[in-house]
N, C-alpha and C. Protein backbone atom coordinates (compact mmCIF):
# COMPACT_ATOMS: atom_id res chain seq x y z
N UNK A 1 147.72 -72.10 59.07
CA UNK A 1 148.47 -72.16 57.83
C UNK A 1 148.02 -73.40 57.05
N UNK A 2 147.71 -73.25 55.70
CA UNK A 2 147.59 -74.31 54.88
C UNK A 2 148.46 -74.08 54.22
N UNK A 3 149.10 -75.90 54.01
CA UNK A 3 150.10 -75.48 52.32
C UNK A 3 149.82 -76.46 51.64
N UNK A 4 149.94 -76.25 49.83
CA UNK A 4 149.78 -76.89 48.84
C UNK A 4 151.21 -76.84 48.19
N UNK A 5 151.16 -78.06 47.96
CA UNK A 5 152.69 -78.63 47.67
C UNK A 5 152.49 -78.82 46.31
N UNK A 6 153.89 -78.51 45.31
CA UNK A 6 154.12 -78.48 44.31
C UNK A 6 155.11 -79.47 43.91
N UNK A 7 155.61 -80.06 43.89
CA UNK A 7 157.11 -80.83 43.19
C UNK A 7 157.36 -80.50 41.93
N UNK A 8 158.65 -80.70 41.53
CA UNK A 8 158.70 -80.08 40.49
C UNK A 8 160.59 -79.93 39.94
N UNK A 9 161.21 -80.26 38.80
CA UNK A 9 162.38 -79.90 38.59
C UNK A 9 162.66 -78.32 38.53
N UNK A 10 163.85 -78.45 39.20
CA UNK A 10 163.79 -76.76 39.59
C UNK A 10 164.02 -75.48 38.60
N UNK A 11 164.45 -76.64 37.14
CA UNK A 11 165.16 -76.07 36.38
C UNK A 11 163.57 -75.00 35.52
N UNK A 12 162.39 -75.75 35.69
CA UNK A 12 161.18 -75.39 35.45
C UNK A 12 160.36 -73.85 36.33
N UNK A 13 161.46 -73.49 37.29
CA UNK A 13 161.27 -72.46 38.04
C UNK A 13 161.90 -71.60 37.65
N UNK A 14 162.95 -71.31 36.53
CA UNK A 14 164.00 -70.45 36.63
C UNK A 14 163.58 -69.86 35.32
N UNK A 15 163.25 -68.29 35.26
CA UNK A 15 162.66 -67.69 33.64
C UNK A 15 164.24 -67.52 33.24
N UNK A 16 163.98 -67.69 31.64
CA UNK A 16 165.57 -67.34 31.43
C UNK A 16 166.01 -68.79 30.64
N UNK A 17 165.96 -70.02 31.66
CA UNK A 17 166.93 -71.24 32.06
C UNK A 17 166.19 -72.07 30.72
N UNK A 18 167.58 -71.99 29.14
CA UNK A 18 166.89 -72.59 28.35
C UNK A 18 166.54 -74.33 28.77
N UNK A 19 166.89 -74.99 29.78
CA UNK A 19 166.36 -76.10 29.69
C UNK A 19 165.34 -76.54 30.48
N UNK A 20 164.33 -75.34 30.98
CA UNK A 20 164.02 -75.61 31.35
C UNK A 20 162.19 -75.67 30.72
N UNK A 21 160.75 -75.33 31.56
CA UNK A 21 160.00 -74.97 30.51
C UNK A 21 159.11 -74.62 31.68
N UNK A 22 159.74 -72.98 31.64
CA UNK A 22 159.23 -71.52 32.64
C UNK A 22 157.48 -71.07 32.01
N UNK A 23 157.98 -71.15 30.74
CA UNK A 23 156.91 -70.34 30.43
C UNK A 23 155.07 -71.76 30.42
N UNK A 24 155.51 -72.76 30.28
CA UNK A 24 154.18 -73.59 30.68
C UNK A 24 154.28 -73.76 32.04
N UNK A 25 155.27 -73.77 32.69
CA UNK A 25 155.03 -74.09 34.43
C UNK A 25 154.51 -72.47 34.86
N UNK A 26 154.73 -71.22 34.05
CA UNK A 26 154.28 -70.13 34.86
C UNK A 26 152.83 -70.06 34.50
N UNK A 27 152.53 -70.37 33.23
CA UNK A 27 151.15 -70.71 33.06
C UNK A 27 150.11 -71.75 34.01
N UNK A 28 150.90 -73.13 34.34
CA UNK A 28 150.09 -73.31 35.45
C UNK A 28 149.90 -72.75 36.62
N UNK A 29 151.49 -72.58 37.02
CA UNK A 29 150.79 -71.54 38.57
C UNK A 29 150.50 -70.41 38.57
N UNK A 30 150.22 -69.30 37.34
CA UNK A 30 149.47 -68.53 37.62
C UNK A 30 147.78 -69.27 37.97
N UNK A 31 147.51 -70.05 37.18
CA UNK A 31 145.61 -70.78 37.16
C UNK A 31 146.23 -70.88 38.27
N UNK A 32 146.38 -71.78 38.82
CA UNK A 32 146.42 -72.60 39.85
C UNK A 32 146.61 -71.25 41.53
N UNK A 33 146.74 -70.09 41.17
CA UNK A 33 146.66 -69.20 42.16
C UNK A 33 145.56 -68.14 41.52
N UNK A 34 145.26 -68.43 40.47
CA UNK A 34 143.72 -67.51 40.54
C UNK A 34 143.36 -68.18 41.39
N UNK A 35 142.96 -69.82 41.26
CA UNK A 35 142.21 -70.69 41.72
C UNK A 35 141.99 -70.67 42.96
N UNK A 36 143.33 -70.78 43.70
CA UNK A 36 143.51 -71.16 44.91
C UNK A 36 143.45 -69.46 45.99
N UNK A 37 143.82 -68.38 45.31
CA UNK A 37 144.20 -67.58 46.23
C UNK A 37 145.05 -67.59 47.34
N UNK A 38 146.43 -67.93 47.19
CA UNK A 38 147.17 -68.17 47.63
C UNK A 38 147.24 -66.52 48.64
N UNK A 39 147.99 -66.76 49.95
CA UNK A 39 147.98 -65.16 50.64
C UNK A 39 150.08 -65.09 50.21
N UNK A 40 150.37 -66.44 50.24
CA UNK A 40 152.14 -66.60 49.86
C UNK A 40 152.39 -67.77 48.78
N UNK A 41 153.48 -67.76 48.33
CA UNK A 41 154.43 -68.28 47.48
C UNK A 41 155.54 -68.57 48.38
N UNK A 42 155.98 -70.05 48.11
CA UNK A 42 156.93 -70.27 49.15
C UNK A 42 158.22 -70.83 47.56
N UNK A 43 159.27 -70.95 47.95
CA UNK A 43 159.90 -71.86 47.05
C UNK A 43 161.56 -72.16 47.35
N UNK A 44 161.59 -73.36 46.70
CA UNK A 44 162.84 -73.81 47.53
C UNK A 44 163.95 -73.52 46.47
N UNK A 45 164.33 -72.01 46.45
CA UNK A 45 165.25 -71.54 45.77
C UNK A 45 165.63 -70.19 46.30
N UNK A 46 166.74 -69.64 45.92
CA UNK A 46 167.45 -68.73 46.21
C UNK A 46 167.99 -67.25 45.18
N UNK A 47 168.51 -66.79 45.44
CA UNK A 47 168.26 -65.39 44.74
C UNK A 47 170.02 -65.93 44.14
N UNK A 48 171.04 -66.68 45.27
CA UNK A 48 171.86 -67.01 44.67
C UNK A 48 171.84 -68.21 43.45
N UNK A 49 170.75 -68.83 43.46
CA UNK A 49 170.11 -70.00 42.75
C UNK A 49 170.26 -69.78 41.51
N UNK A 50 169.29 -68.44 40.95
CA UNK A 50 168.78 -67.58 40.10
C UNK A 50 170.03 -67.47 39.76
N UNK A 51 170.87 -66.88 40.29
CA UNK A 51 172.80 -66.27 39.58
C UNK A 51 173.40 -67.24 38.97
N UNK A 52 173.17 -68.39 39.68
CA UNK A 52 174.23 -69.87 39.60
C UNK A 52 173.79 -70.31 38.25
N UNK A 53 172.77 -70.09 37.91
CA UNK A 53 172.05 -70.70 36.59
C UNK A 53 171.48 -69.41 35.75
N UNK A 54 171.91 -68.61 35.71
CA UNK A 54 172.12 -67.42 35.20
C UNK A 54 170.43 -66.94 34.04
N UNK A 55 169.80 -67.71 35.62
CA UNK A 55 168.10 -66.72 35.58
C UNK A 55 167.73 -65.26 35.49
N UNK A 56 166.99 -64.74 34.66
CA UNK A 56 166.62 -63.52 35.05
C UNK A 56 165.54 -63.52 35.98
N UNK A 57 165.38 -64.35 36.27
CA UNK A 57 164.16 -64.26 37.97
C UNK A 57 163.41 -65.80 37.84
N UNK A 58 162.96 -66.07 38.89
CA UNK A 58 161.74 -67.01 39.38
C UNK A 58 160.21 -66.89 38.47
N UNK A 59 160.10 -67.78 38.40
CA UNK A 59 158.57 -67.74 37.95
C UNK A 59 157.54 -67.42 39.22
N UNK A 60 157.65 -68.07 39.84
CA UNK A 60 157.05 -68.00 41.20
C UNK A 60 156.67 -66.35 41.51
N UNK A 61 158.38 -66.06 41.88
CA UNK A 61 158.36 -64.45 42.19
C UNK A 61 157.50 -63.44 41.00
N UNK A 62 157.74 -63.62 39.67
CA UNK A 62 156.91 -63.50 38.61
C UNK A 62 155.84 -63.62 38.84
N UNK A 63 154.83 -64.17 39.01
CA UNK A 63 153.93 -64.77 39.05
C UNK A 63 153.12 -63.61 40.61
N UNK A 64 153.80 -64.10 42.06
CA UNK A 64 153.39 -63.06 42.86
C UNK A 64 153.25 -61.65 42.66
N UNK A 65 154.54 -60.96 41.74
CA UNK A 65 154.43 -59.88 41.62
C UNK A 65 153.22 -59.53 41.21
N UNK A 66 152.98 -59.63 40.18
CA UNK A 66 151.40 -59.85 39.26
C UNK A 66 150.59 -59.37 39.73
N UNK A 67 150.42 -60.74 40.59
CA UNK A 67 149.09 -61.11 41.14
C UNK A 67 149.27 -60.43 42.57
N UNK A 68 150.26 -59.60 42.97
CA UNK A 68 149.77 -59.05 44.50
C UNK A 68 150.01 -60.04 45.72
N UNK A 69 151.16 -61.40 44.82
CA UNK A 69 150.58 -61.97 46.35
C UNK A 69 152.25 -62.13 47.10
N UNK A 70 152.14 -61.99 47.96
CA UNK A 70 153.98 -62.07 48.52
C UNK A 70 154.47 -63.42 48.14
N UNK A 71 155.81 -63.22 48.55
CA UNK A 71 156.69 -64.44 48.06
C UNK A 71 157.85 -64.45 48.89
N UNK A 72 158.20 -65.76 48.51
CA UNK A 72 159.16 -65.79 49.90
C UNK A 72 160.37 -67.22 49.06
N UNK A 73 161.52 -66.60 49.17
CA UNK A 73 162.76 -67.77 48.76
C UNK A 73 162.84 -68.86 50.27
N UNK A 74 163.02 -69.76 50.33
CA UNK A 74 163.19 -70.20 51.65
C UNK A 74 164.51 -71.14 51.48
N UNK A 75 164.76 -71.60 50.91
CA UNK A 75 166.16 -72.16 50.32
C UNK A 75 167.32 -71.57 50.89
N UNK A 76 168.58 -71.57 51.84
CA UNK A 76 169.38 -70.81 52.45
C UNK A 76 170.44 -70.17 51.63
N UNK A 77 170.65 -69.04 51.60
CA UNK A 77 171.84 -68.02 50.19
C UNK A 77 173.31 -69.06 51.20
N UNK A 78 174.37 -68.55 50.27
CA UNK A 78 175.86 -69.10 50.28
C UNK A 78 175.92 -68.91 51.98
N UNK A 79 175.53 -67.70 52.17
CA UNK A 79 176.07 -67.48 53.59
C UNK A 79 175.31 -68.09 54.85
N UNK A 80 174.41 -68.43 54.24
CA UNK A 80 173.23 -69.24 56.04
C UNK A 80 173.51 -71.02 55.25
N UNK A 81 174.26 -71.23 54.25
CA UNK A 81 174.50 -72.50 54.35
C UNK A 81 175.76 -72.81 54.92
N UNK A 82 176.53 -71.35 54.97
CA UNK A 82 178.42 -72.21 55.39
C UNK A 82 177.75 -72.22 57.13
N UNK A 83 176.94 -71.24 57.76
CA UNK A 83 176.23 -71.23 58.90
C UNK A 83 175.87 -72.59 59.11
N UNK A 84 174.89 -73.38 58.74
CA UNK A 84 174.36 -74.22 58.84
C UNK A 84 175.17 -75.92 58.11
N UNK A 85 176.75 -75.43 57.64
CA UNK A 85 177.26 -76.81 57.52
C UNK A 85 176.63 -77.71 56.03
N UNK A 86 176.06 -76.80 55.25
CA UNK A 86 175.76 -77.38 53.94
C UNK A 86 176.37 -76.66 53.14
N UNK A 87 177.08 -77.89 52.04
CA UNK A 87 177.98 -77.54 51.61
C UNK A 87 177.13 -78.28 50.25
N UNK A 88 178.12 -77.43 49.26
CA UNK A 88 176.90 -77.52 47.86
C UNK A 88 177.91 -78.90 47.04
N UNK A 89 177.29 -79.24 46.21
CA UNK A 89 177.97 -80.02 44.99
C UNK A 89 179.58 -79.83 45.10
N UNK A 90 179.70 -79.12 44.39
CA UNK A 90 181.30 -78.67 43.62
C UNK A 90 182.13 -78.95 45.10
N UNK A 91 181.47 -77.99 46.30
CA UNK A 91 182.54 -78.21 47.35
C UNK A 91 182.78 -79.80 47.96
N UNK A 92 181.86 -80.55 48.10
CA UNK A 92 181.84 -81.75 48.17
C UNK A 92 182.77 -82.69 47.76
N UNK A 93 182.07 -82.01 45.92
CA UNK A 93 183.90 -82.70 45.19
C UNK A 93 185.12 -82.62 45.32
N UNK A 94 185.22 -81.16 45.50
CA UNK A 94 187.38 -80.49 45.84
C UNK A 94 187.05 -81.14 46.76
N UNK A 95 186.32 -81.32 48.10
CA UNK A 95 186.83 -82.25 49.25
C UNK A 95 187.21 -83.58 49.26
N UNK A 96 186.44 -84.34 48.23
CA UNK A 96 186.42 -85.48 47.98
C UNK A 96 188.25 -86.05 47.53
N UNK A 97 188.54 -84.75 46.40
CA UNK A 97 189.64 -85.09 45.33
C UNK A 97 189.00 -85.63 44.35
N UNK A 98 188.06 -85.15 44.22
CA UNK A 98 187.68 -85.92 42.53
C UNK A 98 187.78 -84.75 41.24
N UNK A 99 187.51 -85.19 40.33
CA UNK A 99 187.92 -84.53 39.19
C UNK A 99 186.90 -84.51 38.55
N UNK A 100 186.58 -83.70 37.48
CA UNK A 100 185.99 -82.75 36.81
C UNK A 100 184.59 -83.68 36.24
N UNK A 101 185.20 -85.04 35.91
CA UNK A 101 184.35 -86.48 35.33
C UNK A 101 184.14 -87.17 36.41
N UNK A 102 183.19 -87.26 36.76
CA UNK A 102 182.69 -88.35 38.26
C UNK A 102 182.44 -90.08 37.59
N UNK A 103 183.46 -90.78 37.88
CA UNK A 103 182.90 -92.16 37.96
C UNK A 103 181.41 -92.62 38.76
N UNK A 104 180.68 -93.61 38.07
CA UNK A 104 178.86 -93.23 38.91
C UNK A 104 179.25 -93.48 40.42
N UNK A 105 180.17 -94.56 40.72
CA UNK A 105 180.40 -94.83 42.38
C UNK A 105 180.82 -93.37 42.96
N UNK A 106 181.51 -92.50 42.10
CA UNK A 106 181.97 -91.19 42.88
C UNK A 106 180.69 -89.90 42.79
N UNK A 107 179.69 -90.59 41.93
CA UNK A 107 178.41 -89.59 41.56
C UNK A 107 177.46 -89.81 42.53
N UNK A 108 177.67 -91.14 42.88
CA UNK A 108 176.49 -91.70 43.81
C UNK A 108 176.87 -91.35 45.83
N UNK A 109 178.68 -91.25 45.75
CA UNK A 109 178.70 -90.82 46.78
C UNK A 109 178.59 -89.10 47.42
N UNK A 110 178.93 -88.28 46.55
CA UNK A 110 178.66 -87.13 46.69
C UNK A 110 177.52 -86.76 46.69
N UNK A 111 176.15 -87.43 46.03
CA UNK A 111 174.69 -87.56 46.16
C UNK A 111 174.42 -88.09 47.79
N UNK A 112 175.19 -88.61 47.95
CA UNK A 112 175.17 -89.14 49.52
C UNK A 112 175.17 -88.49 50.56
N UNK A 113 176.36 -87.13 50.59
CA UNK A 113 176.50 -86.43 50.95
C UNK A 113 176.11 -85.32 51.28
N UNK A 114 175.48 -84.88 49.79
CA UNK A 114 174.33 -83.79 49.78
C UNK A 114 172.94 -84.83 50.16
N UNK A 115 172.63 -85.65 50.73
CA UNK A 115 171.48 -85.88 50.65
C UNK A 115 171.43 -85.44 52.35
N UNK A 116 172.38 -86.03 52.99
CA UNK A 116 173.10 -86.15 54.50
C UNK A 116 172.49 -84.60 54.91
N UNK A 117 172.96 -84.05 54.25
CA UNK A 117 171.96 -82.24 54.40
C UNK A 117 170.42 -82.00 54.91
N UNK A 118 170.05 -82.50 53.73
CA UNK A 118 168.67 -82.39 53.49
C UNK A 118 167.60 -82.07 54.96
N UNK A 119 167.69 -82.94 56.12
CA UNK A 119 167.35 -82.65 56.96
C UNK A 119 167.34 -81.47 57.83
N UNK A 120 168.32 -80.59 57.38
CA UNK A 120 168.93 -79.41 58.08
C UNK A 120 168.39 -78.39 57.25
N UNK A 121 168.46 -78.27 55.60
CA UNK A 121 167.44 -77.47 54.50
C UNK A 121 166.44 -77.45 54.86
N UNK A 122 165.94 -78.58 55.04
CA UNK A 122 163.93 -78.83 54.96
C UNK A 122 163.53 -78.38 56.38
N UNK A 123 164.09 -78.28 57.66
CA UNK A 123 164.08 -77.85 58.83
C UNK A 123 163.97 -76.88 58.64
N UNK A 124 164.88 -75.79 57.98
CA UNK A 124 165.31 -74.32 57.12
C UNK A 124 164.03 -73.88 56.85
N UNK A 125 163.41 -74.58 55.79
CA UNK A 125 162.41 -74.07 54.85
C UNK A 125 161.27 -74.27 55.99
N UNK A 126 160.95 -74.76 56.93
CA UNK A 126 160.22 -74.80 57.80
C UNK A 126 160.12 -73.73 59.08
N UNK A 127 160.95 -73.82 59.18
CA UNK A 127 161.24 -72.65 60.06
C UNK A 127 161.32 -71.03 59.51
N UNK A 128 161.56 -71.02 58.33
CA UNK A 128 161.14 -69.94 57.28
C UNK A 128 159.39 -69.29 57.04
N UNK A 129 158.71 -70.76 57.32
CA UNK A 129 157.69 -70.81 56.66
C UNK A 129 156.88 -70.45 58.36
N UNK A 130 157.30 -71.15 58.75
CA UNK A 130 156.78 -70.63 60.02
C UNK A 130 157.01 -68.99 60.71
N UNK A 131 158.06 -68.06 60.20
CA UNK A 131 158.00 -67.29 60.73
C UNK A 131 157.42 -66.05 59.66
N UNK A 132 156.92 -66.63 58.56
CA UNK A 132 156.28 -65.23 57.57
C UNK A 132 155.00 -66.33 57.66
N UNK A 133 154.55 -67.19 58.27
CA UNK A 133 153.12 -67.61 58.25
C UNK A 133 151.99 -67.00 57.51
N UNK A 134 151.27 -67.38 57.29
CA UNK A 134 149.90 -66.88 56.47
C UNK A 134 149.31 -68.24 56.40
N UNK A 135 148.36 -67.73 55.88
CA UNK A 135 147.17 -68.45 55.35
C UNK A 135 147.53 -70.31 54.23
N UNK A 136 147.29 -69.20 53.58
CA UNK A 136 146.98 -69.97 52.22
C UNK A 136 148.62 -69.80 51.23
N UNK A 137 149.17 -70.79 51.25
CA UNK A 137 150.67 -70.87 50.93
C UNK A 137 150.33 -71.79 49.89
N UNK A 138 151.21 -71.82 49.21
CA UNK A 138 152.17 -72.51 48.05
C UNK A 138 153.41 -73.05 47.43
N UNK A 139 153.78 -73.83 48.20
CA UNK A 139 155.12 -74.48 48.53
C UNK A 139 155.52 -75.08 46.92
N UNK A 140 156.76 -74.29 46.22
CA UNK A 140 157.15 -75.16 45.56
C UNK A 140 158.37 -75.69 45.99
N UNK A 141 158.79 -77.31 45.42
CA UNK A 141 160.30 -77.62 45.91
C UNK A 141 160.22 -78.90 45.10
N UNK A 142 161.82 -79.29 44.77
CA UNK A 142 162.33 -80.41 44.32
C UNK A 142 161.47 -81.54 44.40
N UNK A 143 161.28 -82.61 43.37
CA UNK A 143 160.09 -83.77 43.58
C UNK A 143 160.89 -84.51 44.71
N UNK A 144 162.16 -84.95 44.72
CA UNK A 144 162.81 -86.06 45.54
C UNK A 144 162.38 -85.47 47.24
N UNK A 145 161.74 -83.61 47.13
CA UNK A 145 161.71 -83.54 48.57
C UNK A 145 160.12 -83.95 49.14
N UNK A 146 159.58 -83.74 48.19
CA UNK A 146 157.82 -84.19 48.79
C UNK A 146 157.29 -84.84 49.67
N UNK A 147 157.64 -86.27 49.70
CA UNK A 147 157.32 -86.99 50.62
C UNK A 147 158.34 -86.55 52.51
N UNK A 148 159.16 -86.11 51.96
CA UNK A 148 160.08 -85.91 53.12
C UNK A 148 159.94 -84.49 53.99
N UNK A 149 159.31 -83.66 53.34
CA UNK A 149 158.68 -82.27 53.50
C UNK A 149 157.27 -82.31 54.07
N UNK A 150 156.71 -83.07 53.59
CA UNK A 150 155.26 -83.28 53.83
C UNK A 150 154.92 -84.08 55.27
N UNK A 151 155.89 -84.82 55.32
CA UNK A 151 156.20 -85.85 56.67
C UNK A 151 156.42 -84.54 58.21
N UNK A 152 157.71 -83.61 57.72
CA UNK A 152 158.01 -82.90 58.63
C UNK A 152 156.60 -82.05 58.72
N UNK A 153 155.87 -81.20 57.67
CA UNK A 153 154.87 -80.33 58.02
C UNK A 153 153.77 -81.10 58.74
N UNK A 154 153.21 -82.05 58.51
CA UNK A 154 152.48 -82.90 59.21
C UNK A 154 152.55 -83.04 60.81
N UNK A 155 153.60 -83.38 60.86
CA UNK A 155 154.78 -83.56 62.36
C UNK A 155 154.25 -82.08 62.84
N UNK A 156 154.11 -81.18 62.74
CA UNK A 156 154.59 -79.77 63.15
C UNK A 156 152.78 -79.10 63.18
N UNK A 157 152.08 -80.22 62.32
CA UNK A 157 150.50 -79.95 62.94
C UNK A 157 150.10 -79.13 61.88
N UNK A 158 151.08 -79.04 60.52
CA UNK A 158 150.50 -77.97 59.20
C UNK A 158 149.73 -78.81 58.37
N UNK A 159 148.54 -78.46 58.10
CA UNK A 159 147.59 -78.53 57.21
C UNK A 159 148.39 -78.59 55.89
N UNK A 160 148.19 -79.87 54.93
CA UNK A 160 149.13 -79.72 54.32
C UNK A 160 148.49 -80.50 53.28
N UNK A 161 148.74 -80.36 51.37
CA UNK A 161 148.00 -81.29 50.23
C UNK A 161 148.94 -81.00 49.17
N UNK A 162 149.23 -82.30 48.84
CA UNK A 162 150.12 -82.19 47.32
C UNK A 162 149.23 -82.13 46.36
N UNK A 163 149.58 -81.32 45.88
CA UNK A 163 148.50 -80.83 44.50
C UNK A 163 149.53 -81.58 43.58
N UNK A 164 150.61 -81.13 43.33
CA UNK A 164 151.06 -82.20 41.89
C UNK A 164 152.61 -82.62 43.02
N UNK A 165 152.33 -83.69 42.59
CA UNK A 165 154.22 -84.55 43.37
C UNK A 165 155.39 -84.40 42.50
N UNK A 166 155.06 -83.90 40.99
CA UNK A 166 156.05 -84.08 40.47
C UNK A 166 155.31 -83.52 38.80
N UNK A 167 155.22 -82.30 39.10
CA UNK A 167 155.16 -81.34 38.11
C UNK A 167 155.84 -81.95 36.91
N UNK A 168 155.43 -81.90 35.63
CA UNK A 168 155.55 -82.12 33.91
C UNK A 168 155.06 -81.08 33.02
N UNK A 169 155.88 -80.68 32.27
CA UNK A 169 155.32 -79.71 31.21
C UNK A 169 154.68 -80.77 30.28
């Protein structure tokens, strides 16, 4: 397995998502998978992702369809996260008792919280990736996860190259 790592705000993955900018990020990774011939598309999003932000689809998935090449969400839906003890934003907060306006000390601790996760996601997306294996992959995911993603695939003996750390339209 080789993978080429993408970083990237996620909001840049979602067609649809006016803030984001789908249509130049689908333009690069289409080149960028003529180029490469990717055999998968990996990405650290969800089909519930897509709903929550009220996407009409992935670029990514877009993009595979196309081009013939599979794709794969690796990001865990509502139900393999209450499984796995990750709990999103909002629930964080009703647990907390905070209210609707986060003071930054109450922004910075619920960031704390969800970060406390992260290890258990990126394990996720690994173990995902490992069981639809192929070739020639294409990992997109959050910039803050790159270095921390790249550490675990390394660890695990995957051939692994950040092509961009932190994707810009």
């Amino acid at each position: 397995m080789n993978i080429s790592i993408i970083g990237l705000n996620h909001c840049h993955q979602l067609l649809g998502y006016p803030k984001g900018a789908s249509r130049k990020f689908k333009y690069y990774l289409k080149n960028l998978c003529l180029k490469e011939q990717p055999d998968l598309i990996v990405e650290e999003l969800s089909e519930d992702a897509i709903r929550k932000w009220n996407a009409s689809d992935s670029v990514a998935r877009n993009i595979a369809k196309t081009l013939s090449v599979n794709h794969l969400f690796c990001d865990p839906n509502i139900d393999e996260r209450k499984v796995l003890g990750i709990k999103c934003r909002q629930q964080i907060i009703r647990e907390l008792g905070y209210g609707s306006v986060l003071t930054r000390e109450q922004s910075l601790q619920v960031d704390k919280i969800e970060k406390s996760h992260w290890d258990v996601r990126e394990r996720f997306w690994l173990d995902k990736l490992i069981e639809n294996s192929s070739g020639r992959t294409i990992f997109l995911l959050g910039t803050d996860h790159v270095d921390r993603f790249v550490t675990l695939l390394m660890a695990n003996r995957i051939a692994t190259i950040v092509v961009d750390r932190d994707w810009q339209p």
